[in-house]
C-alpha atoms as a PDB file:
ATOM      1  CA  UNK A   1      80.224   7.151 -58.778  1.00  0.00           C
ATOM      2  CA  UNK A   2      83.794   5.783 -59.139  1.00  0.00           C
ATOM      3  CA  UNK A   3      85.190   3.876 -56.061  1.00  0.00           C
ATOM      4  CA  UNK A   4      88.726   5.269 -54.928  1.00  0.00           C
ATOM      5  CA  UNK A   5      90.500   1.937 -55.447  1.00  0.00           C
ATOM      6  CA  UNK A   6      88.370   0.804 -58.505  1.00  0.00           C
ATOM      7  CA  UNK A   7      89.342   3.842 -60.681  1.00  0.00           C
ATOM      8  CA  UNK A   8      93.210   3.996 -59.523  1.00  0.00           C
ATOM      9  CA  UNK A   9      93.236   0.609 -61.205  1.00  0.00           C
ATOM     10  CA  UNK A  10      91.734   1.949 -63.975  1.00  0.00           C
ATOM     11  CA  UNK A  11      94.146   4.815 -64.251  1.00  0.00           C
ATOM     12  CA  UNK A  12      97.278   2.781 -63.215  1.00  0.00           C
ATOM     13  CA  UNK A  13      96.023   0.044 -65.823  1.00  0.00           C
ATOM     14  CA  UNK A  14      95.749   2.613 -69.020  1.00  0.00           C
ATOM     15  CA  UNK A  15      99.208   4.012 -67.918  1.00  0.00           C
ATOM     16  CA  UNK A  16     100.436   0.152 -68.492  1.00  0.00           C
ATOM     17  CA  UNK A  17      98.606  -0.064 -71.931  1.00  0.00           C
ATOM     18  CA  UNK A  18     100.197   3.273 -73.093  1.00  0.00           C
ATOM     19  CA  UNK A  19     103.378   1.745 -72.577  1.00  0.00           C
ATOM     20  CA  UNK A  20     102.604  -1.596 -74.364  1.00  0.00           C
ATOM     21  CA  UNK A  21     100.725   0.997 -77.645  1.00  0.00           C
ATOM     22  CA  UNK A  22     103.610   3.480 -77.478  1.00  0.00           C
ATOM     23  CA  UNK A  23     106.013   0.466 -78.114  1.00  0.00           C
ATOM     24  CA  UNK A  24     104.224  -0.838 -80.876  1.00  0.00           C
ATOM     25  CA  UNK A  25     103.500   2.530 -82.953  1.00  0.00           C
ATOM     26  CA  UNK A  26     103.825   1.803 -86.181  1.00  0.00           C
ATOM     27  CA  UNK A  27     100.441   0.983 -87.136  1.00  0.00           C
ATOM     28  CA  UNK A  28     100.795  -3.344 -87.360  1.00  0.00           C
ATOM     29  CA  UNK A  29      99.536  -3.742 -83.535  1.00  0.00           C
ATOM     30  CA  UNK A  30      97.278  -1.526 -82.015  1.00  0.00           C
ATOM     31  CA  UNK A  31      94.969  -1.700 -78.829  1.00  0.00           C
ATOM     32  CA  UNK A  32      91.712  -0.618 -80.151  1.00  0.00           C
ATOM     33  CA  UNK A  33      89.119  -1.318 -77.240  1.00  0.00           C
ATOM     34  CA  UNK A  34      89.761  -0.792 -73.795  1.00  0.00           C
ATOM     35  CA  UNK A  35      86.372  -1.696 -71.755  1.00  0.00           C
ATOM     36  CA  UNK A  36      86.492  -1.887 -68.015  1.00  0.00           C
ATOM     37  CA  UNK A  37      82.722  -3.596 -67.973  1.00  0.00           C
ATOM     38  CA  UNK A  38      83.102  -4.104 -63.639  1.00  0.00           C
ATOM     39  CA  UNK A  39      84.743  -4.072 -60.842  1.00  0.00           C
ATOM     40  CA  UNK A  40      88.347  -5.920 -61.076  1.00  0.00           C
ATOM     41  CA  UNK A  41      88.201  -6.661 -64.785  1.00  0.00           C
ATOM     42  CA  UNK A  42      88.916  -5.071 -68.405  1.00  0.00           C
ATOM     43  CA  UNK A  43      88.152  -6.455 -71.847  1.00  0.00           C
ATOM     44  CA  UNK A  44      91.273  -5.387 -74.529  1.00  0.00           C
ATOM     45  CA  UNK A  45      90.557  -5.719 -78.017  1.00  0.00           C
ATOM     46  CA  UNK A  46      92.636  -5.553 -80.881  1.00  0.00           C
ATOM     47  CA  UNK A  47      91.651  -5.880 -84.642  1.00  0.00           C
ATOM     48  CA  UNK A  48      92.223  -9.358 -84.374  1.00  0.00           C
ATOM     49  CA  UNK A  49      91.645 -10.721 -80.880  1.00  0.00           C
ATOM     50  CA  UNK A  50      90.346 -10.019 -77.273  1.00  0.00           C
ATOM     51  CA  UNK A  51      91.311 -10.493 -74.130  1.00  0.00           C
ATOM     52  CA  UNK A  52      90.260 -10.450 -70.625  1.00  0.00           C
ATOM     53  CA  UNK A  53      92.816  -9.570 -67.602  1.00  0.00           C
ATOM     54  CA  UNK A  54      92.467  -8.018 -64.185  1.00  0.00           C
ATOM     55  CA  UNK A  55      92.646  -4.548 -64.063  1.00  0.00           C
ATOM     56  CA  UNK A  56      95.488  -4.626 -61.799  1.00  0.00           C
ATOM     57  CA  UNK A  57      97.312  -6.476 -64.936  1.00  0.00           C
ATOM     58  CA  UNK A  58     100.879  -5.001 -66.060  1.00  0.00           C
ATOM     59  CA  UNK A  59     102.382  -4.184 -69.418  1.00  0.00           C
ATOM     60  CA  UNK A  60     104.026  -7.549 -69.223  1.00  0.00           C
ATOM     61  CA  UNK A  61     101.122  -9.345 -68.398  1.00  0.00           C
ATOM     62  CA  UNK A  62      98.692  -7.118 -70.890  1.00  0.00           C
ATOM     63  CA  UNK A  63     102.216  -8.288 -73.631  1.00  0.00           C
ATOM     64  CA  UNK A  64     101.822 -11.980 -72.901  1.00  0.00           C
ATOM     65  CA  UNK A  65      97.958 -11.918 -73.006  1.00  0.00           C
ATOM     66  CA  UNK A  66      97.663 -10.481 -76.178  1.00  0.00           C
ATOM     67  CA  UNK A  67     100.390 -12.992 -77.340  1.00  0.00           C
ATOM     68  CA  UNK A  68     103.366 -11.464 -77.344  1.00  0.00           C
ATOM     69  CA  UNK A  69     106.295 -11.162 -80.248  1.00  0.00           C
ATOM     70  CA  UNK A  70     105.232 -14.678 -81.275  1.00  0.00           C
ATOM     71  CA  UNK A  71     102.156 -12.338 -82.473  1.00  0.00           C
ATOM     72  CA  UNK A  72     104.053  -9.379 -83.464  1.00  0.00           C
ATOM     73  CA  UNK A  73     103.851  -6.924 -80.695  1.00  0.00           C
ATOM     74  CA  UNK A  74     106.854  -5.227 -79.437  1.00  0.00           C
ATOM     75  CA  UNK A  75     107.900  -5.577 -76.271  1.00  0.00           C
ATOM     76  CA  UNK A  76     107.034  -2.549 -74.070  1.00  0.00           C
ATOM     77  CA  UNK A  77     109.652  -0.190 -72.180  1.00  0.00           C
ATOM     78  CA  UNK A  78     110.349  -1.311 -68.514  1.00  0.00           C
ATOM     79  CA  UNK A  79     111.281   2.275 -67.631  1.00  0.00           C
ATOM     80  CA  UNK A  80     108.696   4.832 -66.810  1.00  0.00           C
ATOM     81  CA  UNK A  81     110.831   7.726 -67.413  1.00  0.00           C
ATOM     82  CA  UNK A  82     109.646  11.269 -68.386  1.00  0.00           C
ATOM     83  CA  UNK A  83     108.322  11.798 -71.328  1.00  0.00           C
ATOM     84  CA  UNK A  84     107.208  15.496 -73.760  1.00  0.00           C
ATOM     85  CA  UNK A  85     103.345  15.400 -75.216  1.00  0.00           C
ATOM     86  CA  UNK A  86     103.207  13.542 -78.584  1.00  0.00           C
ATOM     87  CA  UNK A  87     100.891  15.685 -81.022  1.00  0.00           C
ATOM     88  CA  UNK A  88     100.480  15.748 -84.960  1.00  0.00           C
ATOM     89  CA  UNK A  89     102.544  15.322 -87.019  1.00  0.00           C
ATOM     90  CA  UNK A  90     103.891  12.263 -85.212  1.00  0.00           C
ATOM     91  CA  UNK A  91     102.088   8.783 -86.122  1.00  0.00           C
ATOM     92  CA  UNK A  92      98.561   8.598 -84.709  1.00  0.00           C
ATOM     93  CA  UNK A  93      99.454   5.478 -82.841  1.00  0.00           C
ATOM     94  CA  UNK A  94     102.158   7.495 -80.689  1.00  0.00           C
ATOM     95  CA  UNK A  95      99.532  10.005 -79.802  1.00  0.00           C
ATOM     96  CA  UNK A  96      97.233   7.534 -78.708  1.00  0.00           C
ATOM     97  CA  UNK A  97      99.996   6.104 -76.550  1.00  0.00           C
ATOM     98  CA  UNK A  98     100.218   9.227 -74.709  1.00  0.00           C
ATOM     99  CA  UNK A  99      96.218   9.914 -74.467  1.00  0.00           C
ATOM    100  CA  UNK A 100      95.684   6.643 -72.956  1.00  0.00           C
ATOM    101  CA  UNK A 101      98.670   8.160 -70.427  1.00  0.00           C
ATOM    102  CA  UNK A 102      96.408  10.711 -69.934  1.00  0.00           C
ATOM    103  CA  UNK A 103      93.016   9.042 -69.765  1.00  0.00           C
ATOM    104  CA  UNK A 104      95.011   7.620 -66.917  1.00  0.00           C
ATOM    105  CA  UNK A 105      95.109  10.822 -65.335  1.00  0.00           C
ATOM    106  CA  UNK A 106      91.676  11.337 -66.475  1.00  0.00           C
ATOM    107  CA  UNK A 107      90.611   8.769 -63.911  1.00  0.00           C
ATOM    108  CA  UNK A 108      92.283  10.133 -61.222  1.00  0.00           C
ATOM    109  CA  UNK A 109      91.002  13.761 -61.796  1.00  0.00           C
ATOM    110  CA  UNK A 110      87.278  12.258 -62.571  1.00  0.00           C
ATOM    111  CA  UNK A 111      87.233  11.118 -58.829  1.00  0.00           C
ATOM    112  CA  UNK A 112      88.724  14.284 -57.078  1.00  0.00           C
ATOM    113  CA  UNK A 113      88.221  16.675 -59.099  1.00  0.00           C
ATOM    114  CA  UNK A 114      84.357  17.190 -58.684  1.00  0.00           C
ATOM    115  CA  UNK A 115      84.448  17.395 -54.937  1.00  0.00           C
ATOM    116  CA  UNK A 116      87.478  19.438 -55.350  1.00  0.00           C
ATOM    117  CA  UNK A 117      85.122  22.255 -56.836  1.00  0.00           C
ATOM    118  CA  UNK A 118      82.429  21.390 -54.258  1.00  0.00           C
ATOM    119  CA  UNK A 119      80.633  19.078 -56.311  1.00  0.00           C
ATOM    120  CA  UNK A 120      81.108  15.358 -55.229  1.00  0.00           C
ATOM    121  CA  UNK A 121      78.122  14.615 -56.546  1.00  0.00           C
ATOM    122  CA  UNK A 122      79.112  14.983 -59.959  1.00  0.00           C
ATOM    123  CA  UNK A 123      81.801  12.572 -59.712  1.00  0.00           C
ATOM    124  CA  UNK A 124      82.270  10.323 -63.231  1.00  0.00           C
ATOM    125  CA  UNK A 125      84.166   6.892 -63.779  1.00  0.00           C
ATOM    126  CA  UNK A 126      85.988   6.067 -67.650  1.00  0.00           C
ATOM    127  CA  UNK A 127      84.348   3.030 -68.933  1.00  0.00           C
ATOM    128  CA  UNK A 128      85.352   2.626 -71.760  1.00  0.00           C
ATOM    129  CA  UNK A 129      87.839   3.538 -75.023  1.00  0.00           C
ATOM    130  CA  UNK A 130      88.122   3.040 -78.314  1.00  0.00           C
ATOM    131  CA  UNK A 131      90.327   3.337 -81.430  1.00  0.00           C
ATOM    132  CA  UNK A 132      88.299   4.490 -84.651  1.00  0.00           C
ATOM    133  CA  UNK A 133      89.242   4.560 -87.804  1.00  0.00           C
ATOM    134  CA  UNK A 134      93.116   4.895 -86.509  1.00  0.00           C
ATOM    135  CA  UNK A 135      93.288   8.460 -85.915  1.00  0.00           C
ATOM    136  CA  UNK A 136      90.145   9.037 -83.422  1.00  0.00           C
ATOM    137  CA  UNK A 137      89.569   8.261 -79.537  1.00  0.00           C
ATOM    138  CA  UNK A 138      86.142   7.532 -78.195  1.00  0.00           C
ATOM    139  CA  UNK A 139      86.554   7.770 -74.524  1.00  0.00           C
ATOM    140  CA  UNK A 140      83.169   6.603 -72.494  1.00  0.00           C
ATOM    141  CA  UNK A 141      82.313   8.558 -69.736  1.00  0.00           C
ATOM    142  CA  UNK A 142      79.706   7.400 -67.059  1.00  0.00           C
ATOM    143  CA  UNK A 143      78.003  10.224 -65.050  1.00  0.00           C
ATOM    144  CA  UNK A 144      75.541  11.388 -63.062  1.00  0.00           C
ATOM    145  CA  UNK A 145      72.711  11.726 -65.323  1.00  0.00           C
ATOM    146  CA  UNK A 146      74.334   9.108 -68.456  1.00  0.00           C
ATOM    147  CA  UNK A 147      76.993   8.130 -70.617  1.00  0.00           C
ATOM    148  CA  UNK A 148      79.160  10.299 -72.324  1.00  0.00           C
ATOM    149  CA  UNK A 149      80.918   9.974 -75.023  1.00  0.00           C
ATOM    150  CA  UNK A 150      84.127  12.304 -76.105  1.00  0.00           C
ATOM    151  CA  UNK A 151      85.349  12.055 -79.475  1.00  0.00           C
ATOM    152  CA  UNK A 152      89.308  13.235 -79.698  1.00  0.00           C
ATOM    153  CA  UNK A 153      90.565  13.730 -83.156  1.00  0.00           C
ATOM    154  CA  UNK A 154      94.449  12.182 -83.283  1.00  0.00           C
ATOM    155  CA  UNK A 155      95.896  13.839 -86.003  1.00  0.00           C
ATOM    156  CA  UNK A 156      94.399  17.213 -85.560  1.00  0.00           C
ATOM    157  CA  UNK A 157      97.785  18.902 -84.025  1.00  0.00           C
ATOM    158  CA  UNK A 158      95.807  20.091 -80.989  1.00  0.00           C
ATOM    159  CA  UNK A 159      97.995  18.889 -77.662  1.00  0.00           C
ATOM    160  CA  UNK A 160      96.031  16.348 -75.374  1.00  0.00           C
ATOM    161  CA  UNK A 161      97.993  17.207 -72.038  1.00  0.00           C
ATOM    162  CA  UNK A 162      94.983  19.530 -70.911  1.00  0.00           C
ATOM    163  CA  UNK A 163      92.424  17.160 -71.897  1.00  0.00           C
ATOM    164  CA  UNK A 164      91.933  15.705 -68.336  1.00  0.00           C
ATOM    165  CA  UNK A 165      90.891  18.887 -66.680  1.00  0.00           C
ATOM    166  CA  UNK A 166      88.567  20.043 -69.810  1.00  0.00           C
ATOM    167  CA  UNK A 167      86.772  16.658 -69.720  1.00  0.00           C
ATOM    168  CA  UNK A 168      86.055  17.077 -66.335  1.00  0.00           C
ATOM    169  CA  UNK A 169      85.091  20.966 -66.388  1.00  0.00           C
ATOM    170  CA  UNK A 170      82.860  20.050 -69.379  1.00  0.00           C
ATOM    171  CA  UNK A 171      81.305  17.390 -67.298  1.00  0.00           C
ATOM    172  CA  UNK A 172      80.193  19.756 -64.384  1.00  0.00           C
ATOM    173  CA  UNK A 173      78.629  21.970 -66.921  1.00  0.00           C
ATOM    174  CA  UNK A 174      77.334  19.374 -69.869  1.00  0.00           C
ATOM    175  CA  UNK A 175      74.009  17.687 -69.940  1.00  0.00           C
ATOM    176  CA  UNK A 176      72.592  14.665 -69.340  1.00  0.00           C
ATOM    177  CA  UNK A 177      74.320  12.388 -71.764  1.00  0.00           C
ATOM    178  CA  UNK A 178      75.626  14.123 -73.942  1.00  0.00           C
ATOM    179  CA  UNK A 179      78.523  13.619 -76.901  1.00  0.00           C
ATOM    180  CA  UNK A 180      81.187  16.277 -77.760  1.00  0.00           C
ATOM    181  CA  UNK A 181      84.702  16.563 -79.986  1.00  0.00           C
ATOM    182  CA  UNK A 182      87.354  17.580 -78.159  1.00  0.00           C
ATOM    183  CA  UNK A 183      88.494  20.296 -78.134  1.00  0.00           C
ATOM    184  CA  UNK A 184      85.842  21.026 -75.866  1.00  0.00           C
ATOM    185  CA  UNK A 185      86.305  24.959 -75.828  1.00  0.00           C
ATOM    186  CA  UNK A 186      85.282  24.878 -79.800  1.00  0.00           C
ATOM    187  CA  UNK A 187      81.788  23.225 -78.831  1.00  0.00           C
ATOM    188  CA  UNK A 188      81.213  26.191 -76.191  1.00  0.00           C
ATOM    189  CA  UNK A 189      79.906  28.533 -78.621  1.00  0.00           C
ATOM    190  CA  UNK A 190      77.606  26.390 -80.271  1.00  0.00           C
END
């Protein structure tokens, strides 16, 4: 469903807006839609503006784009170096940073991890993710079968770094377009 190269932009391009988001966390400037509507291209919205870029765009580019500190953003970390899982009680903004990290190695495990478990059929692409109400994600899944939509709660305390592998586990075994909170392992029961 994904194309190898198409969603290692993807990934590699959320990895470059985590580091532009985690340098700007303190609320003013935030990157509240990330929408990769084709091949080659993703739409970034703010509260204020949006922009268009290739999806092989860098922080610096995504910086400039968006307008730089002429228009108040912070200018993002040229370093890549390691980093320990934000989670509540930190700012909602800084775990966003780090989800969109790891919505970067959601796309990754999306494309392999399916025929990794002997299902390649099931393989999913991230289209799509949003910022609501500053302490939710909305992360837009295409798969076989329709969209799905994953709700992550920000200031909830629960740690994100799994979230990759229970998206994609939840995939295999969810319905046809369905729409779940993570945590998915609370919505097992129900």
């Amino acid at each position: 469903m994904g194309g190898g190269r198409q969603s290692l932009a993807r990934g590699y391009f959320l990895r470059e807006a985590a580091a532009l988001q985690r340098a700007n966390t303190g609320g003013a400037r935030r990157l509240e839609r990330i929408v990769f509507p084709g091949a080659g291209v993703v739409i970034v919205g703010t509260p204020w503006e949006e922009v268009r870029l290739d999806v092989s765009a860098s922080r610096d580019e995504l910086f400039a784009a968006l307008g730089g500190e002429a228009a108040g953003w912070a200018e993002p970390d040229r370093g890549v170096g390691p980093r320990l899982p934000v989670s509540a009680p930190a700012p909602p903004l800084a775990v966003y940073a780090d989800l969109l990290d790891d919505l970067g190695d959601l796309v990754f495990t999306l494309t392999t991890y399916p025929a990794d478990v002997g299902r390649p059929q099931a393989a999913a692409r991230l289209d799509a993710v949003r910022l609501v109400g500053g302490v939710t994600a909305v992360v837009q899944v295409c798969a076989p079968g329709g969209t799905h939509r994953i709700r992550i709660p920000l200031d909830s305390g629960v740690p994100l770094v799994a979230l990759p592998l229970a998206i994609a586990e939840h995939l295999l075994a969810a319905g046809v377009g369905t729409d779940w909170d993570y945590p998915v392992e609370e919505q097992r029961g129900e």
